[in-house]
N, C-alpha and C. Protein backbone atom coordinates (compact mmCIF):
# COMPACT_ATOMS: atom_id res chain seq x y z
N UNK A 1 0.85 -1.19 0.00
CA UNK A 1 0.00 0.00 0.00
C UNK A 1 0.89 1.25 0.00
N UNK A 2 0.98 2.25 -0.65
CA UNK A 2 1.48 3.29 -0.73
C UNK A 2 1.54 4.03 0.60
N UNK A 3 0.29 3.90 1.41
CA UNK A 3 0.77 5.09 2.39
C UNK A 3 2.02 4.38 3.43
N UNK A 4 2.35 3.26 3.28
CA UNK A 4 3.90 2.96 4.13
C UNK A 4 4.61 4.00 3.15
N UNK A 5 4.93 3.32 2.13
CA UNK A 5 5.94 4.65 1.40
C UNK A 5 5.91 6.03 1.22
N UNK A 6 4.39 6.91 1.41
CA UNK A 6 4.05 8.02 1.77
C UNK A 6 4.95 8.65 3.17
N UNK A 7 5.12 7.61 4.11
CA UNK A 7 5.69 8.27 5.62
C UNK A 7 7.05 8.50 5.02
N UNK A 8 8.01 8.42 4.16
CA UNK A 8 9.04 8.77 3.85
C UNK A 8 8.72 10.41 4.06
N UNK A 9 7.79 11.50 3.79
CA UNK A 9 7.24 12.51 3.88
C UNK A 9 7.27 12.84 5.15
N UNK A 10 7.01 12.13 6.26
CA UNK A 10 6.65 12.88 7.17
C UNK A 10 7.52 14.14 7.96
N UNK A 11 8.74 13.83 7.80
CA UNK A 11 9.74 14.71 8.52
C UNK A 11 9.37 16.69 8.07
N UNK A 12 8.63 16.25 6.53
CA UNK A 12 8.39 17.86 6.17
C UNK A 12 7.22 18.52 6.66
N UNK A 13 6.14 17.05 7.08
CA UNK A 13 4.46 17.91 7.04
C UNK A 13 4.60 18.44 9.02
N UNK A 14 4.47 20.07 8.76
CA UNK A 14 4.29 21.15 9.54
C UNK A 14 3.83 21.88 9.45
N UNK A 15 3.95 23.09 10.03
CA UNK A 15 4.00 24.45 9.70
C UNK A 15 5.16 25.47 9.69
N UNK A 16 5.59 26.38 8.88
CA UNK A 16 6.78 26.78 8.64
C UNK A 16 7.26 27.80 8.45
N UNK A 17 7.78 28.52 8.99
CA UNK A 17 8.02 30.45 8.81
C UNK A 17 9.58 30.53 7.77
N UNK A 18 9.22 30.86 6.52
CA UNK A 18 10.32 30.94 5.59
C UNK A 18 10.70 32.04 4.88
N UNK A 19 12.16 32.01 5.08
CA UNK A 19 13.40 33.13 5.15
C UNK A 19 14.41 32.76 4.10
N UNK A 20 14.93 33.82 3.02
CA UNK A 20 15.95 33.59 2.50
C UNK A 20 16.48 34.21 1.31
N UNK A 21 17.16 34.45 0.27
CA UNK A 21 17.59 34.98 -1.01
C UNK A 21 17.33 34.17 -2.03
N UNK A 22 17.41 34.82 -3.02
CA UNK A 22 17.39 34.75 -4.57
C UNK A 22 18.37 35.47 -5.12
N UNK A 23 19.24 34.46 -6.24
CA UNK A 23 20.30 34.91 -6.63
C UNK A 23 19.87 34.93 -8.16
N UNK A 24 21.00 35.82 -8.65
CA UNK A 24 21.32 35.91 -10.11
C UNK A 24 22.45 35.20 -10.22
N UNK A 25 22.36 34.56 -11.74
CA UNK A 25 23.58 33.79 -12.25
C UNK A 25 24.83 34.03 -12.24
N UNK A 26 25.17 35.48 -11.60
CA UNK A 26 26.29 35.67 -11.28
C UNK A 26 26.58 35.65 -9.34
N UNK A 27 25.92 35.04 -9.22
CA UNK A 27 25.73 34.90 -7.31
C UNK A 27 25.52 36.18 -6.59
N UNK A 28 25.07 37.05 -7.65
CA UNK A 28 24.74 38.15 -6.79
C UNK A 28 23.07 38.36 -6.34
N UNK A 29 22.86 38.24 -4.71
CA UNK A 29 21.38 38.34 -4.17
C UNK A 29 20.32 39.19 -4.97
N UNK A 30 19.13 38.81 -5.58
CA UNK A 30 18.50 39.53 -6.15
C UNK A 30 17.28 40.25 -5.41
N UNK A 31 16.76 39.73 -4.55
CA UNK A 31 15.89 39.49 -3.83
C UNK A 31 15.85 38.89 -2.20
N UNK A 32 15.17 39.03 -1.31
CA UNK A 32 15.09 38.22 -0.14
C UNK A 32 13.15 37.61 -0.32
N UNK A 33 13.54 36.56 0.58
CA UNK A 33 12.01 35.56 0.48
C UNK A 33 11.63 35.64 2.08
N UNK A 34 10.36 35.87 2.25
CA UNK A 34 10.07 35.93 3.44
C UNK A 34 8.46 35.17 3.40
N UNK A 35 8.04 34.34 4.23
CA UNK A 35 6.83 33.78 3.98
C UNK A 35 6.66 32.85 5.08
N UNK A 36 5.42 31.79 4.27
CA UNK A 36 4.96 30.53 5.39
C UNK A 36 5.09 29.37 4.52
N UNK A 37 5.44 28.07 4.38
CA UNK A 37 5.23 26.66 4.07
C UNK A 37 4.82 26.07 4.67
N UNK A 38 3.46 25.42 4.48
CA UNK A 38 2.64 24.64 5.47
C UNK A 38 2.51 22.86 4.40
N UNK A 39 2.79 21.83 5.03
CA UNK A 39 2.58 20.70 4.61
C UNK A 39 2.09 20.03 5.32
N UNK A 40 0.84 19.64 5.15
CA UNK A 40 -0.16 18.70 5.79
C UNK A 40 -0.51 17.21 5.37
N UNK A 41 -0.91 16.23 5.58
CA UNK A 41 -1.70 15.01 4.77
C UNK A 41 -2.90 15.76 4.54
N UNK A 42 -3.02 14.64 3.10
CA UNK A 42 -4.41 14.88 2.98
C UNK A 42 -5.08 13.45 3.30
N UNK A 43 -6.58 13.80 4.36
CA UNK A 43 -7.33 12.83 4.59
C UNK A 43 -6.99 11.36 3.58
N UNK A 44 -6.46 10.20 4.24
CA UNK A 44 -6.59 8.93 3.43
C UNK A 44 -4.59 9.01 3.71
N UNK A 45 -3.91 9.65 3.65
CA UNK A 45 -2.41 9.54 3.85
C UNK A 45 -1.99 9.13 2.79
N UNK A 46 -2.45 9.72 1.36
CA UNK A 46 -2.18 9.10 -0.23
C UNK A 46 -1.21 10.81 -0.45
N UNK A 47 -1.48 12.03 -0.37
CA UNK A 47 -1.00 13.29 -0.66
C UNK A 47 -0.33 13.99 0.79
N UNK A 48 0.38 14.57 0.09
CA UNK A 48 1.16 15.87 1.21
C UNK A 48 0.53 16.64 0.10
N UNK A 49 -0.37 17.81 0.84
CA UNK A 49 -0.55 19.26 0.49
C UNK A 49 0.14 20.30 0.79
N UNK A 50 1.13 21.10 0.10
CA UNK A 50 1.88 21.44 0.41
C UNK A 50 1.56 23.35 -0.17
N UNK A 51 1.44 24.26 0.77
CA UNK A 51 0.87 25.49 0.38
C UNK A 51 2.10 26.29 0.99
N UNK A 52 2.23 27.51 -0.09
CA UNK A 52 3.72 28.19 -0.24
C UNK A 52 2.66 29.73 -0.25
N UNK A 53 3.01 30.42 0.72
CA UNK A 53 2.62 32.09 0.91
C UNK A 53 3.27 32.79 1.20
N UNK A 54 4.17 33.53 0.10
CA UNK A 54 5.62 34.03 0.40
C UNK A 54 5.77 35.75 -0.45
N UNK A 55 6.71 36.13 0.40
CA UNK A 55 6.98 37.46 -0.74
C UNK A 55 8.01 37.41 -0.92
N UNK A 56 8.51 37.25 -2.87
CA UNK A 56 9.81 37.65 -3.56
C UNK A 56 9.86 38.72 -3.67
N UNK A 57 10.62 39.42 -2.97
CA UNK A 57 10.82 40.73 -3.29
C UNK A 57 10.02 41.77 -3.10
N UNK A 58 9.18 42.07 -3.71
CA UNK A 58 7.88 42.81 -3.96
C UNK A 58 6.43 42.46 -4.19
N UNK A 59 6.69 40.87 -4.58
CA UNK A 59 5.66 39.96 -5.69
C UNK A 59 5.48 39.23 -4.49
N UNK A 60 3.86 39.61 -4.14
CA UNK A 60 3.50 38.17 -3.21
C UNK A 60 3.20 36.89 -4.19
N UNK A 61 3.36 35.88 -3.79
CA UNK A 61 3.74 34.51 -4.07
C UNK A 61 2.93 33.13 -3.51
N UNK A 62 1.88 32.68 -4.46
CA UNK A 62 1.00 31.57 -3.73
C UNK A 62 1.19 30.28 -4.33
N UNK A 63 1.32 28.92 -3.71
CA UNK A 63 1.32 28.39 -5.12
C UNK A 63 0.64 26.99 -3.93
N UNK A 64 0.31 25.82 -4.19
CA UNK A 64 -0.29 24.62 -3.80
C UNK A 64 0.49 23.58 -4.70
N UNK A 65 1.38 23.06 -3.73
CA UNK A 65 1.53 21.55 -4.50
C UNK A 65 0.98 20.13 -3.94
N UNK A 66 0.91 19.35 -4.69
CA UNK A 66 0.18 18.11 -4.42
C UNK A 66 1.45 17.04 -4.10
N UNK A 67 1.64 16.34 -3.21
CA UNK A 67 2.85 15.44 -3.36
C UNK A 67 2.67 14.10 -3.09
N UNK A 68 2.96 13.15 -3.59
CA UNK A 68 2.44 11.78 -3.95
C UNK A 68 3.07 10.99 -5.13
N UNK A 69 1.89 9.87 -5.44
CA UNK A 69 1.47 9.16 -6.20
C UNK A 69 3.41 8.38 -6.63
N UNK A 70 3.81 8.00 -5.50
CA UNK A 70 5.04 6.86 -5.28
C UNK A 70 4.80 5.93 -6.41
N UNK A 71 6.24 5.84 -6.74
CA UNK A 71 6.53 5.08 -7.86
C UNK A 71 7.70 4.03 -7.15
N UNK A 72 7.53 2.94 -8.07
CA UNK A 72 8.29 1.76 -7.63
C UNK A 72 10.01 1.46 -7.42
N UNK A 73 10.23 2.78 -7.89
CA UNK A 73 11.84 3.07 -8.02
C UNK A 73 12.16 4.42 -6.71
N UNK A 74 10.95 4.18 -6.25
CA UNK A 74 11.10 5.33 -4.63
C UNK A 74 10.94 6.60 -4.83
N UNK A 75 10.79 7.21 -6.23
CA UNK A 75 10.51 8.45 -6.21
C UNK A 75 8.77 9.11 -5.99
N UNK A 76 8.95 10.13 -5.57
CA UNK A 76 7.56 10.74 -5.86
C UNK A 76 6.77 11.93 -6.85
N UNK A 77 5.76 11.74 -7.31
CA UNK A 77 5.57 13.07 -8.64
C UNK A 77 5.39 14.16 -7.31
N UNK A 78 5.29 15.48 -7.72
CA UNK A 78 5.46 17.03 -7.50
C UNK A 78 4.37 17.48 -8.36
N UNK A 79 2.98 17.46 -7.78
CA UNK A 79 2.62 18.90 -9.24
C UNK A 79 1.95 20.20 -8.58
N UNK A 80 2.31 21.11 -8.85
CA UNK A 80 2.40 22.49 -7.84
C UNK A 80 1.96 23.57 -9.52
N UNK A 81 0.89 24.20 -8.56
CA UNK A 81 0.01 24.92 -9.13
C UNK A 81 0.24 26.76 -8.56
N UNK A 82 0.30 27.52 -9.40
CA UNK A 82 0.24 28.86 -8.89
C UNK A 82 -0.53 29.38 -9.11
N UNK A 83 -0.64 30.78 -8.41
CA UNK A 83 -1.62 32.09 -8.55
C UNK A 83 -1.87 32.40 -9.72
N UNK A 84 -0.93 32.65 -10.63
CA UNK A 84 -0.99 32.91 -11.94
C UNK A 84 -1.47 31.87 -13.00
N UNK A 85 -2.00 30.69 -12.38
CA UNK A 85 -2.44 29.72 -13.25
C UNK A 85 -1.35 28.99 -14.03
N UNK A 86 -0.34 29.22 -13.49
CA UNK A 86 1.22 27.92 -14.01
C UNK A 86 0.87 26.82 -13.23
N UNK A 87 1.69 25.74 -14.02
CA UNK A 87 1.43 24.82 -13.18
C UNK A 87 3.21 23.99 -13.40
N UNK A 88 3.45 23.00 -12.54
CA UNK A 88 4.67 21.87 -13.27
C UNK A 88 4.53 20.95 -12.70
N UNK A 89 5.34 20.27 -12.95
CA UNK A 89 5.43 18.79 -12.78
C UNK A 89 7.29 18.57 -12.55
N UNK A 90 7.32 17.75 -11.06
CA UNK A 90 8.98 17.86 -10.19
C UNK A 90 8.71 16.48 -9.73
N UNK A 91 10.17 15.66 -9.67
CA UNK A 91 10.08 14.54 -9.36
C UNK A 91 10.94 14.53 -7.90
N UNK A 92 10.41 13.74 -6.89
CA UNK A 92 10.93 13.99 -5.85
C UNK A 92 11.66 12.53 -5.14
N UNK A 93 12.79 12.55 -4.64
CA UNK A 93 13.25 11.51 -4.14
C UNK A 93 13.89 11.99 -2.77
N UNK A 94 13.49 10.63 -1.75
CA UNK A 94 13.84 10.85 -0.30
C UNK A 94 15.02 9.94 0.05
N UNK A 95 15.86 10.59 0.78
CA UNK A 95 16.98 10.25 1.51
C UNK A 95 17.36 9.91 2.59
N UNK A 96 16.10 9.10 3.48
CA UNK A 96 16.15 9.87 5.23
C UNK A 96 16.11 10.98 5.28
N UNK A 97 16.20 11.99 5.98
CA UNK A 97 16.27 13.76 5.98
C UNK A 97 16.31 14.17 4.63
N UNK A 98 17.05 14.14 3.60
CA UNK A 98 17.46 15.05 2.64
C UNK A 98 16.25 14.67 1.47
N UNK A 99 16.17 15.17 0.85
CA UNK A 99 14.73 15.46 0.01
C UNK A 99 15.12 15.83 -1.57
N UNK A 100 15.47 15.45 -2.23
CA UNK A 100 16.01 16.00 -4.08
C UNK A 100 15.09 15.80 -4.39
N UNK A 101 14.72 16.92 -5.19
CA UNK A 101 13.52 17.40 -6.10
C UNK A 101 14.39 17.72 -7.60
N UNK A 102 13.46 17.14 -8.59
CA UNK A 102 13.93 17.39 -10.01
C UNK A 102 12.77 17.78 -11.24
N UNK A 103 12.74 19.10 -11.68
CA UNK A 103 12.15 19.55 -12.55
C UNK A 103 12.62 20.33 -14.01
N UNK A 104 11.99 20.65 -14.97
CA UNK A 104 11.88 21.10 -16.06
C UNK A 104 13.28 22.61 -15.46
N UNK A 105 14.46 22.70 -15.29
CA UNK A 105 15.34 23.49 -15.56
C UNK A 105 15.83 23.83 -13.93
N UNK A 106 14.90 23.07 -13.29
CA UNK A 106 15.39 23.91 -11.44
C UNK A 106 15.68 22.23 -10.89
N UNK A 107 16.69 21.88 -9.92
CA UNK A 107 16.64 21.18 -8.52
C UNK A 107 16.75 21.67 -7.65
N UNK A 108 16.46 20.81 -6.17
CA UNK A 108 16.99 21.83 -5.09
C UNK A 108 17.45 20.09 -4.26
N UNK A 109 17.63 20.41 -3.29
CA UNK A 109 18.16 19.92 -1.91
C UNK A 109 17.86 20.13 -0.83
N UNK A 110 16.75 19.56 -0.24
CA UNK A 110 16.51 20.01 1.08
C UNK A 110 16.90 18.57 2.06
N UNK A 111 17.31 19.62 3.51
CA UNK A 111 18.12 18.53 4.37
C UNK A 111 17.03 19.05 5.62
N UNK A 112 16.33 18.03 6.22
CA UNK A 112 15.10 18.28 7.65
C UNK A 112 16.69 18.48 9.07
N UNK A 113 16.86 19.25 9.71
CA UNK A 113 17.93 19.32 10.77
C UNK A 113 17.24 17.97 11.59
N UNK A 114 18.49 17.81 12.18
CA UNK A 114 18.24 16.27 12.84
C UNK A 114 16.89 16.34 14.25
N UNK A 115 16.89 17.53 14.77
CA UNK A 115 15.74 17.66 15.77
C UNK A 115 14.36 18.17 15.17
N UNK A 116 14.37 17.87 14.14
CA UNK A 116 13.32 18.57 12.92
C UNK A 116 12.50 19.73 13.53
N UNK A 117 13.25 20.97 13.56
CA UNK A 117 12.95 22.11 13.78
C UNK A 117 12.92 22.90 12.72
N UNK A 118 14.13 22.26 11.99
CA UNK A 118 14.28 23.45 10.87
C UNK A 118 14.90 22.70 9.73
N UNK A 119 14.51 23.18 8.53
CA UNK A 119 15.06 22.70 7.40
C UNK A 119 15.71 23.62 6.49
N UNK A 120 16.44 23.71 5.69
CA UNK A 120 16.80 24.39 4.73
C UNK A 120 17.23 23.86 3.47
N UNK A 121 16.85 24.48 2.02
CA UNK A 121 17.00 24.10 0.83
C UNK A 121 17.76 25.12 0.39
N UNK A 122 18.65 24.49 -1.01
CA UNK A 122 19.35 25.00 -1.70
C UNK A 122 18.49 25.47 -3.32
N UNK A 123 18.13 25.58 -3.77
CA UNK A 123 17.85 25.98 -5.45
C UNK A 123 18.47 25.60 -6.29
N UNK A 124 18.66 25.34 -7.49
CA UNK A 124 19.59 25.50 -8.45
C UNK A 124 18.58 25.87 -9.64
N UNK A 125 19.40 26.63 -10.74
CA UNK A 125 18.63 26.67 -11.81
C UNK A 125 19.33 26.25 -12.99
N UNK A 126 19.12 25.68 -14.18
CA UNK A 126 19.86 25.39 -15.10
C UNK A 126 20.28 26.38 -16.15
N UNK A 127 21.42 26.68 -16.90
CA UNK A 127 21.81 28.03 -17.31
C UNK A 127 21.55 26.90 -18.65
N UNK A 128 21.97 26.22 -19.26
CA UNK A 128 22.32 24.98 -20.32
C UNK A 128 22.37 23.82 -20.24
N UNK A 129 22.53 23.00 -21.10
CA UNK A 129 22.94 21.61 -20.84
C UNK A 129 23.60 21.02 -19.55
N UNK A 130 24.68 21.70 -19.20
CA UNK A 130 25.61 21.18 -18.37
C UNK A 130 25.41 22.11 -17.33
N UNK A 131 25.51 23.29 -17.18
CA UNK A 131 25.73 24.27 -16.05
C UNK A 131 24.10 24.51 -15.35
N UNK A 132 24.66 24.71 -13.79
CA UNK A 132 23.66 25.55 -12.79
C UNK A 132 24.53 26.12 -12.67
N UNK A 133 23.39 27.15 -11.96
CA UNK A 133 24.03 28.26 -10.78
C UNK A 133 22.58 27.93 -9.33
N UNK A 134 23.15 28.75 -8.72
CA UNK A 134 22.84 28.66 -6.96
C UNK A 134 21.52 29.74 -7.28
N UNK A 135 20.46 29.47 -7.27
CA UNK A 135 19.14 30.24 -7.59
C UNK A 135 18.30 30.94 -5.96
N UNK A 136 18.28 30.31 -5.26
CA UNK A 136 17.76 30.60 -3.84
C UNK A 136 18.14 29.64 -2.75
N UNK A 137 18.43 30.10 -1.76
CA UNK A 137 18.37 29.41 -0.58
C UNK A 137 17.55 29.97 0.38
N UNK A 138 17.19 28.83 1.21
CA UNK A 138 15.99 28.97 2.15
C UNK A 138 16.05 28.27 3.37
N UNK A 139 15.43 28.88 4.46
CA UNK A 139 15.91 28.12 5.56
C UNK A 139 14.19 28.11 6.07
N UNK A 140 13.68 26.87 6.98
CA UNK A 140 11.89 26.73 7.62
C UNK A 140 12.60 26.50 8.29
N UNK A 141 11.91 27.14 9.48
CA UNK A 141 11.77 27.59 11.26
C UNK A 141 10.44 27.32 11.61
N UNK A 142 10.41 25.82 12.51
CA UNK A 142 8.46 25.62 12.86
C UNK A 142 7.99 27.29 13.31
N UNK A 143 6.60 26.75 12.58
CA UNK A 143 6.12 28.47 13.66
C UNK A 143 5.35 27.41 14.46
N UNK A 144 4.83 28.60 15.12
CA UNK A 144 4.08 28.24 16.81
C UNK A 144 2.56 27.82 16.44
């Protein structure tokens, strides 16, 4: 049954006060991120709902992802929907703590701290074929 392999998730579903930059391809800060990440189950323990309410910069920032539907090689699909009516599709694989996510030109890296208080992710974005650069980092602090 999937929801054993669903608890690979659990270390993220909280609530979350989130802090951090946005870089340009030359590593210079473009922006700071300030917001909330909240990840919950959804009723049945098949989805993590995962809701992002953040400000880049100037641009408040909403988006809902769905996280699930485990595949037999341990990964999980990502499909995260925004304000603006975008949508994608990110493939996610768990590590114990650490969390790699893989999509259409971005990965990141997130590591849960060992007393799961706080987590922080790295960004990357793809410049070409071969090259990233360091796109945002982010650090979740439970809120109260």
């Amino acid at each position: 049954m999937t929801t054993e392999q669903m608890r690979a998730l659990e270390p993220i579903v909280n609530k979350w006060r989130t802090a951090g930059q946005v870089f340009d391809a030359s590593g210079a800060e473009v922006m700071k991120v300030e917001g909330t990440d909240e990840y919950e189950w959804m009723p049945g323990g098949q989805w993590v709902i995962h809701r992002i309410d953040v400000m880049m910069g100037d641009d408040h920032t909403q988006a809902l992802e769905l996280i699930g539907d485990p595949a037999e090689d341990g990964t999980f699909t990502m499909r995260a929907f925004d304000a603006s009516g975008a949508f994608d599709t990110m493939t996610l694989t768990v590590r114990g703590r650490t969390f790699h996510t893989q999509g259409d030109g971005v990965r990141n890296t997130l590591t849960v701290a060992d007393d799961g208080a706080s987590m922080s992710v790295v960004w990357e974005q793809q410049t070409d074929d071969q090259n990233w650069f360091r796109w945002m980092e982010l650090v979740f602090e439970l809120r109260a």
